[in-house]
C-alpha atoms as a PDB file:
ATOM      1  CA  UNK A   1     -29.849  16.252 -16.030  1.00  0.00           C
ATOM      2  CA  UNK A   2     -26.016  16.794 -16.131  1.00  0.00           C
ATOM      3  CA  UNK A   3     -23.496  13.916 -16.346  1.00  0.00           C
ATOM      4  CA  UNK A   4     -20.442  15.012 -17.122  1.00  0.00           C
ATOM      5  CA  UNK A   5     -19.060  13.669 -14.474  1.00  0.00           C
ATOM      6  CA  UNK A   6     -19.212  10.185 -15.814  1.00  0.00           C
ATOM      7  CA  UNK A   7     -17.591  11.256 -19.230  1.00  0.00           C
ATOM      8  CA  UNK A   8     -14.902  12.702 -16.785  1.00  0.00           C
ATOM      9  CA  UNK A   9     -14.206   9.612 -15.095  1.00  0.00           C
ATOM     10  CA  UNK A  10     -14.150   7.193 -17.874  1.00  0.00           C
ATOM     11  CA  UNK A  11     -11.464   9.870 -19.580  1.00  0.00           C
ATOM     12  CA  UNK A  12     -10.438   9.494 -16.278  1.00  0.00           C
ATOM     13  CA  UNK A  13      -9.612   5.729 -16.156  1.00  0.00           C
ATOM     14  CA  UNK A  14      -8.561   5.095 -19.399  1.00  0.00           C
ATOM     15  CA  UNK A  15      -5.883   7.986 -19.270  1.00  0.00           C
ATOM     16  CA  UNK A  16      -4.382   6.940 -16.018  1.00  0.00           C
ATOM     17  CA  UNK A  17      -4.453   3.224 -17.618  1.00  0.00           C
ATOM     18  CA  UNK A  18      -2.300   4.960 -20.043  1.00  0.00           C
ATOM     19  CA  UNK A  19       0.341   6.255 -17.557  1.00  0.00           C
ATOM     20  CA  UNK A  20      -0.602   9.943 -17.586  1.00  0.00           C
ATOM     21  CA  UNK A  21      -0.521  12.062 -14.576  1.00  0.00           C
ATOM     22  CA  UNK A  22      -4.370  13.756 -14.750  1.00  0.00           C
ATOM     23  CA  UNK A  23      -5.422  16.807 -12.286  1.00  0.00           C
ATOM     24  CA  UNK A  24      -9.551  17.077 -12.412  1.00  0.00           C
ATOM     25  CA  UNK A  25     -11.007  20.518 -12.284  1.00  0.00           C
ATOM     26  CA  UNK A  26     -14.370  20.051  -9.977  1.00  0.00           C
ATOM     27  CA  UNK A  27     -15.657  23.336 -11.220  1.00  0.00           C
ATOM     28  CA  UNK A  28     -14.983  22.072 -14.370  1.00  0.00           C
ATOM     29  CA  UNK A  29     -17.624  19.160 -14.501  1.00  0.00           C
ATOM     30  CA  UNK A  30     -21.125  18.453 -12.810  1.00  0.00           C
ATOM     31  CA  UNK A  31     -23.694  15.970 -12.218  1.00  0.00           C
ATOM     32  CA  UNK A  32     -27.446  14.153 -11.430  1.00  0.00           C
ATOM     33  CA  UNK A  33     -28.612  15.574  -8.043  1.00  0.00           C
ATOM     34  CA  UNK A  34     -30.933  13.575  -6.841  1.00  0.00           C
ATOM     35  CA  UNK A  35     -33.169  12.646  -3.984  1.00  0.00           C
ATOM     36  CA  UNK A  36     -30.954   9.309  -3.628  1.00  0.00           C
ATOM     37  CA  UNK A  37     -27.616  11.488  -3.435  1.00  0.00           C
ATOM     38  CA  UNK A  38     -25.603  14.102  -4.653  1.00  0.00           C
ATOM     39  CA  UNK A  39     -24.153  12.985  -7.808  1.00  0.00           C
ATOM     40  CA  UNK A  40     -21.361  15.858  -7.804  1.00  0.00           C
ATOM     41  CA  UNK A  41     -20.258  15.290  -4.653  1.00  0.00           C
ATOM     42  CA  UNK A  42     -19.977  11.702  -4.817  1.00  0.00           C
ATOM     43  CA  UNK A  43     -18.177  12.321  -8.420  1.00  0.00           C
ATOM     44  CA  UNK A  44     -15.361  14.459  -6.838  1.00  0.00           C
ATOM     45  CA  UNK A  45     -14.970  12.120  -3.845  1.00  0.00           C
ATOM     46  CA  UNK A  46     -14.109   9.152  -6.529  1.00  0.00           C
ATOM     47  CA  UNK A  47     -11.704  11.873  -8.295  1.00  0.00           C
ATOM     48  CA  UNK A  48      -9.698  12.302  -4.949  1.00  0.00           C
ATOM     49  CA  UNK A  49      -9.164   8.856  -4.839  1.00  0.00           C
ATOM     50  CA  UNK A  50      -8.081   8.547  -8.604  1.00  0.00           C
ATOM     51  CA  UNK A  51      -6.775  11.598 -10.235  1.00  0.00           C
ATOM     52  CA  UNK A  52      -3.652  12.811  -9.420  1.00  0.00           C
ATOM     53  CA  UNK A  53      -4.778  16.108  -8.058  1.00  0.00           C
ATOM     54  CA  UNK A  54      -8.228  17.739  -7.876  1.00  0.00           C
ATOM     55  CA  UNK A  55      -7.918  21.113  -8.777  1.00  0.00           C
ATOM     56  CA  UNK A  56      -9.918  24.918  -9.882  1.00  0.00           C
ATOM     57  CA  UNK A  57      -9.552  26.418 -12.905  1.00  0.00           C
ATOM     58  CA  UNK A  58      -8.246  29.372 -11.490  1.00  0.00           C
ATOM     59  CA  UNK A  59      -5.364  26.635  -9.602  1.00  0.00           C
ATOM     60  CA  UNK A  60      -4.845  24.926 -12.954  1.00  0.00           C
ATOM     61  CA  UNK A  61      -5.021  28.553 -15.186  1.00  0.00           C
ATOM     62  CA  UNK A  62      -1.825  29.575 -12.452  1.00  0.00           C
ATOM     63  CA  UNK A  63      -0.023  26.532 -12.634  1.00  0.00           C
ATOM     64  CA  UNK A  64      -0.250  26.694 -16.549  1.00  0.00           C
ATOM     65  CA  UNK A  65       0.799  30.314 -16.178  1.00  0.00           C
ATOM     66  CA  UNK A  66       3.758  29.516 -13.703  1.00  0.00           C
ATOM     67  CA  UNK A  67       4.917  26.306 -15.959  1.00  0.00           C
ATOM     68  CA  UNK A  68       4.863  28.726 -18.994  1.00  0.00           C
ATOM     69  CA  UNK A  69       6.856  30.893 -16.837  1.00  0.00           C
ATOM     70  CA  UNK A  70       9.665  28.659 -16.240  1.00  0.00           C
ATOM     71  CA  UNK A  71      10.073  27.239 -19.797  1.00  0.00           C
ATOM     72  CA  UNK A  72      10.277  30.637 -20.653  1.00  0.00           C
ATOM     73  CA  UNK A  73      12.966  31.405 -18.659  1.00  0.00           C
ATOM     74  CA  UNK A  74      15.059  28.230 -19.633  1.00  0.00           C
ATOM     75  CA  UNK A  75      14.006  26.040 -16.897  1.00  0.00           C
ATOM     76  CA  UNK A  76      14.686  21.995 -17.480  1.00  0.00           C
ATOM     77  CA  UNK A  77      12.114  19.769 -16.703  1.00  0.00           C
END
């Protein structure tokens, strides 16, 4: 049985208790399904409502890529 998803969300909690912006990647993370419920699906309906974005990793890999981009060419944040 999988449960990343709860390591995920308690990373979750105590970074945005921190002030940090957090994007989740839900094909990044997994979890329990079982005859009660899908644990994965209930995980990344909780991350919606917390994280700052849900993302891929192909969304975050571009947005990485994009970001590298910019500072590269002298952009300011």
């Amino acid at each position: 049985m999988n449960l990343t998803n709860l390591c995920t969300e308690s990373d979750l909690r105590e970074l945005l208790e921190q002030g940090f912006e957090i994007a989740v990647l839900n094909d990044a993370t997994a979890a329990a399904k079982l005859p009660e419920g899908d644990g994965y699906l209930a995980a990344i309906t909780n991350f919606r409502y917390m994280a700052n974005a849900v993302w891929t990793i192909d969304e975050a890999v571009a947005r990485m890529a994009g970001a590298r981009r910019s500072c590269a060419a002298g952009a300011r944040w």
